[in-house]
C-alpha atoms as a PDB file:
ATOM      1  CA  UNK A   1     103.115  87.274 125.580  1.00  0.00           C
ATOM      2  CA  UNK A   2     105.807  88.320 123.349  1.00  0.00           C
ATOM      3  CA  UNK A   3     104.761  89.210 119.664  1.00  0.00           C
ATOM      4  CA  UNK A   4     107.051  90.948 117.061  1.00  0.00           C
ATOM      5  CA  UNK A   5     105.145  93.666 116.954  1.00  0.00           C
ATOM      6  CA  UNK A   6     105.754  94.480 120.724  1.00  0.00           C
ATOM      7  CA  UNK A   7     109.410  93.656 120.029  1.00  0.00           C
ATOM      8  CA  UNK A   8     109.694  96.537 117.502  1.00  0.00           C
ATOM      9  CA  UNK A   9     107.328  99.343 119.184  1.00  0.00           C
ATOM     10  CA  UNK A  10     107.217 102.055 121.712  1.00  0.00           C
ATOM     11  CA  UNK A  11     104.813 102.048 124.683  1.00  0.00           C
ATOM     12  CA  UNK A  12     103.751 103.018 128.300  1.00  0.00           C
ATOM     13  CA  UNK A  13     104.263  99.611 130.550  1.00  0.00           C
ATOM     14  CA  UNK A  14     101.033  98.110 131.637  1.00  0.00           C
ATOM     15  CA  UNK A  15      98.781 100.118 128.087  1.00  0.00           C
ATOM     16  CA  UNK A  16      98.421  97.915 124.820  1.00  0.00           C
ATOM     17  CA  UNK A  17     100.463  98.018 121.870  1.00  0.00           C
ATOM     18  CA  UNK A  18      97.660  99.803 120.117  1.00  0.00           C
ATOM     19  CA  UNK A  19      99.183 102.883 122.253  1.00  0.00           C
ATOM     20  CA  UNK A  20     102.563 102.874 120.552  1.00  0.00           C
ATOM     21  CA  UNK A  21     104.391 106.098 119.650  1.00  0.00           C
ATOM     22  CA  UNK A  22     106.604 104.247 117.226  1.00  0.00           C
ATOM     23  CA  UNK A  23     105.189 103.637 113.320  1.00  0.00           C
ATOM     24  CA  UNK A  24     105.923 100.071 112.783  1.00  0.00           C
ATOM     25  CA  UNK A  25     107.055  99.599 108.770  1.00  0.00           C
ATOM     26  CA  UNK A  26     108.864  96.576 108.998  1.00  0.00           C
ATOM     27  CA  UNK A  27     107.226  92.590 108.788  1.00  0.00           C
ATOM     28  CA  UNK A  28     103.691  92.422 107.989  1.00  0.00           C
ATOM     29  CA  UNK A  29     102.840  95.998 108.147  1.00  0.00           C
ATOM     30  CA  UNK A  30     105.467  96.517 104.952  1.00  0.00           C
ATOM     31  CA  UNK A  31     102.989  94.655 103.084  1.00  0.00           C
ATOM     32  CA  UNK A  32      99.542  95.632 104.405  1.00  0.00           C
ATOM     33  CA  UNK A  33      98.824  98.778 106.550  1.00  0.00           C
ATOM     34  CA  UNK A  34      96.187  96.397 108.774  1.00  0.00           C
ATOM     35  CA  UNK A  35      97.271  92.999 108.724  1.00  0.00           C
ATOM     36  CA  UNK A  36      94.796  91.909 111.614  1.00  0.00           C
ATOM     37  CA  UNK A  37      91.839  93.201 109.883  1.00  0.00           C
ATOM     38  CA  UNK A  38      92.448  91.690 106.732  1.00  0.00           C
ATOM     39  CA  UNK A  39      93.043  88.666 108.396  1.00  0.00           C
ATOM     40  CA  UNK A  40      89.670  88.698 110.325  1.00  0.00           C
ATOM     41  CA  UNK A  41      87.686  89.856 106.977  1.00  0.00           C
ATOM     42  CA  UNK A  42      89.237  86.374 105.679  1.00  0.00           C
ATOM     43  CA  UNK A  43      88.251  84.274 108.145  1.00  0.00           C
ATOM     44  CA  UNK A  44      84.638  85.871 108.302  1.00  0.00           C
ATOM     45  CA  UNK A  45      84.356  85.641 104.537  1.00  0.00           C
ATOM     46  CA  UNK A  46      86.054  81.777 104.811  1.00  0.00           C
ATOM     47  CA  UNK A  47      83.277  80.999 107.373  1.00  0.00           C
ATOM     48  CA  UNK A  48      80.552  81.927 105.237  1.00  0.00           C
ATOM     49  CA  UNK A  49      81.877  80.124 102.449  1.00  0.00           C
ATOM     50  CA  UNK A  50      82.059  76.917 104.685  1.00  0.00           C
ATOM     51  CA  UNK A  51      78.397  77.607 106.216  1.00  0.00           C
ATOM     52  CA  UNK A  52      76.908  78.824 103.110  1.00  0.00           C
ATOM     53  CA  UNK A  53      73.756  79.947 104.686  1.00  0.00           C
ATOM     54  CA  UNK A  54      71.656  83.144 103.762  1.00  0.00           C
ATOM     55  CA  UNK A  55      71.974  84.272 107.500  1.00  0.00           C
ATOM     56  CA  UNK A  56      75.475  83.853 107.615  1.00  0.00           C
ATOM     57  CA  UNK A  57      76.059  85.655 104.441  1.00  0.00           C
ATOM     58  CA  UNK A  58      74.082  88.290 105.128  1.00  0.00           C
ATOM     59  CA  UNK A  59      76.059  88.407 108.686  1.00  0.00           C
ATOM     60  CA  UNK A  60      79.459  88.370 106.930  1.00  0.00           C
ATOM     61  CA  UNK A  61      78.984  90.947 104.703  1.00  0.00           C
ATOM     62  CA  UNK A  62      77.893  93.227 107.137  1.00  0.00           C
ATOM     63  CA  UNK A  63      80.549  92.234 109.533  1.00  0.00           C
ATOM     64  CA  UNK A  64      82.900  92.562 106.907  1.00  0.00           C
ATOM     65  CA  UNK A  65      81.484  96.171 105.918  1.00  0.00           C
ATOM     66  CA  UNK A  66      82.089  97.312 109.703  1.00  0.00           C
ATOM     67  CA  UNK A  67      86.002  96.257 109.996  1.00  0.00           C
ATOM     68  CA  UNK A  68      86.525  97.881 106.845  1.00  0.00           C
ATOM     69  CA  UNK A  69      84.924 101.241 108.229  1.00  0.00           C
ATOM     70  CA  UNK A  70      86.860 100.617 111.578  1.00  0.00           C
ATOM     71  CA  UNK A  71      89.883 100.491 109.136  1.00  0.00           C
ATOM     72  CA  UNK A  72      88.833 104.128 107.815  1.00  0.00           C
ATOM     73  CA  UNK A  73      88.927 105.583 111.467  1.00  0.00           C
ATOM     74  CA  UNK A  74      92.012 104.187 112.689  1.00  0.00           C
ATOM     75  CA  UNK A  75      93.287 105.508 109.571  1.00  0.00           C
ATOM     76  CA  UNK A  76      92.317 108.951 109.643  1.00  0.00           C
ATOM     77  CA  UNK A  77      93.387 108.242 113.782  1.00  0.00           C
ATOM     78  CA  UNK A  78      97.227 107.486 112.466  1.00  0.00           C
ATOM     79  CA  UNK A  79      97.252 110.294 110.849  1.00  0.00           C
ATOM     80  CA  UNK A  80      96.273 112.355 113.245  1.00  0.00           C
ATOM     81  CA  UNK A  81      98.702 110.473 115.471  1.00  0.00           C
ATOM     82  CA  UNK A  82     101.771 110.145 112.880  1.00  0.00           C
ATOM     83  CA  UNK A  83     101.486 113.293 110.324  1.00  0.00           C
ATOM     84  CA  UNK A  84     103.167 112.944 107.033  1.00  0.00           C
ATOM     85  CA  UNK A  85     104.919 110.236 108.243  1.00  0.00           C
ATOM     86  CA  UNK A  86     101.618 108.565 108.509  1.00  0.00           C
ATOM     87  CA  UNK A  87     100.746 109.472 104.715  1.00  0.00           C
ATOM     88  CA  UNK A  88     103.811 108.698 102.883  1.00  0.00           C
ATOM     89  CA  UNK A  89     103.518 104.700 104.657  1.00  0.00           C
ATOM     90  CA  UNK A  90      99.967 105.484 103.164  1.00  0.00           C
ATOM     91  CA  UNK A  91     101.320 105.920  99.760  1.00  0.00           C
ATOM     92  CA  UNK A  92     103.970 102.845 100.131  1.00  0.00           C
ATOM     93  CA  UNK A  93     101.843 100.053 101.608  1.00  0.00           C
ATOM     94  CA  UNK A  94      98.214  99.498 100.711  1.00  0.00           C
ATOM     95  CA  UNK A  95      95.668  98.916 102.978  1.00  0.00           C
ATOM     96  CA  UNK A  96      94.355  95.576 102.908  1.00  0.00           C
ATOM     97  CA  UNK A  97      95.409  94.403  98.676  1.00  0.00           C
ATOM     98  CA  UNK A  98      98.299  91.723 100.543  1.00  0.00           C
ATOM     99  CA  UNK A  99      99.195  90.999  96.444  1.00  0.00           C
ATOM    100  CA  UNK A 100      99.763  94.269  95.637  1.00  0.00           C
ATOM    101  CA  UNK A 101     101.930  94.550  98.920  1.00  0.00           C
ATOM    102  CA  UNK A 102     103.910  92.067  97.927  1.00  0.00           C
ATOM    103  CA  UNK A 103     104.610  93.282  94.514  1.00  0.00           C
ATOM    104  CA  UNK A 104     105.113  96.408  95.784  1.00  0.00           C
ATOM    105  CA  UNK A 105     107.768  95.393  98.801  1.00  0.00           C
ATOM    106  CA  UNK A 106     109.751  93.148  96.091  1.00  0.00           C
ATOM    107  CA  UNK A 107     109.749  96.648  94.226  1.00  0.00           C
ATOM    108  CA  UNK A 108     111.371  98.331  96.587  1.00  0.00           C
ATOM    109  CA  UNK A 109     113.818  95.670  97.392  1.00  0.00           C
ATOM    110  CA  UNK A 110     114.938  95.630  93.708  1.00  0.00           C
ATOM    111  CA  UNK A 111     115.545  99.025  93.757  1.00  0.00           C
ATOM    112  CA  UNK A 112     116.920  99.192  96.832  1.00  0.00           C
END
């Protein structure tokens, strides 16, 4: 399987993208800094809203909660990982806000 993101990184044959020694700024991750874990939030939080039952609420939140501090470590992981380079993406691209990524990429592009 062929995605854009392993079109655009930087890893050992036969290890996961996840290994990459390339920071990818370009596509998705120029808007959001984790793009799949938004994305799975959204989908947890959609199901609940579909469901509508105490369990699965209660089940969604706390699923939701975890990404979000899985997000943290792979954060302070990248940084470890990247360095400044790491911190200034950190400062262009928020985390998860995918309006305020947009708004801030059409930004850029003005100025640019």
């Amino acid at each position: 399987m062929d995605t854009s993101l392993e079109r655009k990184v930087e890893y050992q044959k036969g290890k996961s993208v996840v290994h990459t020694t390339v920071l990818v700024e370009s596509g998705i991750y120029s808007i959001v800094r984790h793009p799949q874990y938004l994305g799975l939030i959204l989908l947890v939080l959609g199901l609940v809203l579909i469901s509508q039952h105490w369990l699965s609420v209660i089940s969604g939140v706390t699923g939701s909660v975890l990404f979000y501090i899985d997000v943290r470590k792979e954060e302070q992981s990248n940084i470890e990982k990247f360095g400044d380079d790491y911190k200034r993406y950190m400062q262009k691209v928020p985390r998860m806000n995918f309006l305020v990524g947009v708004i801030r990429l059409l930004r850029r592009r003005k100025r640019g």
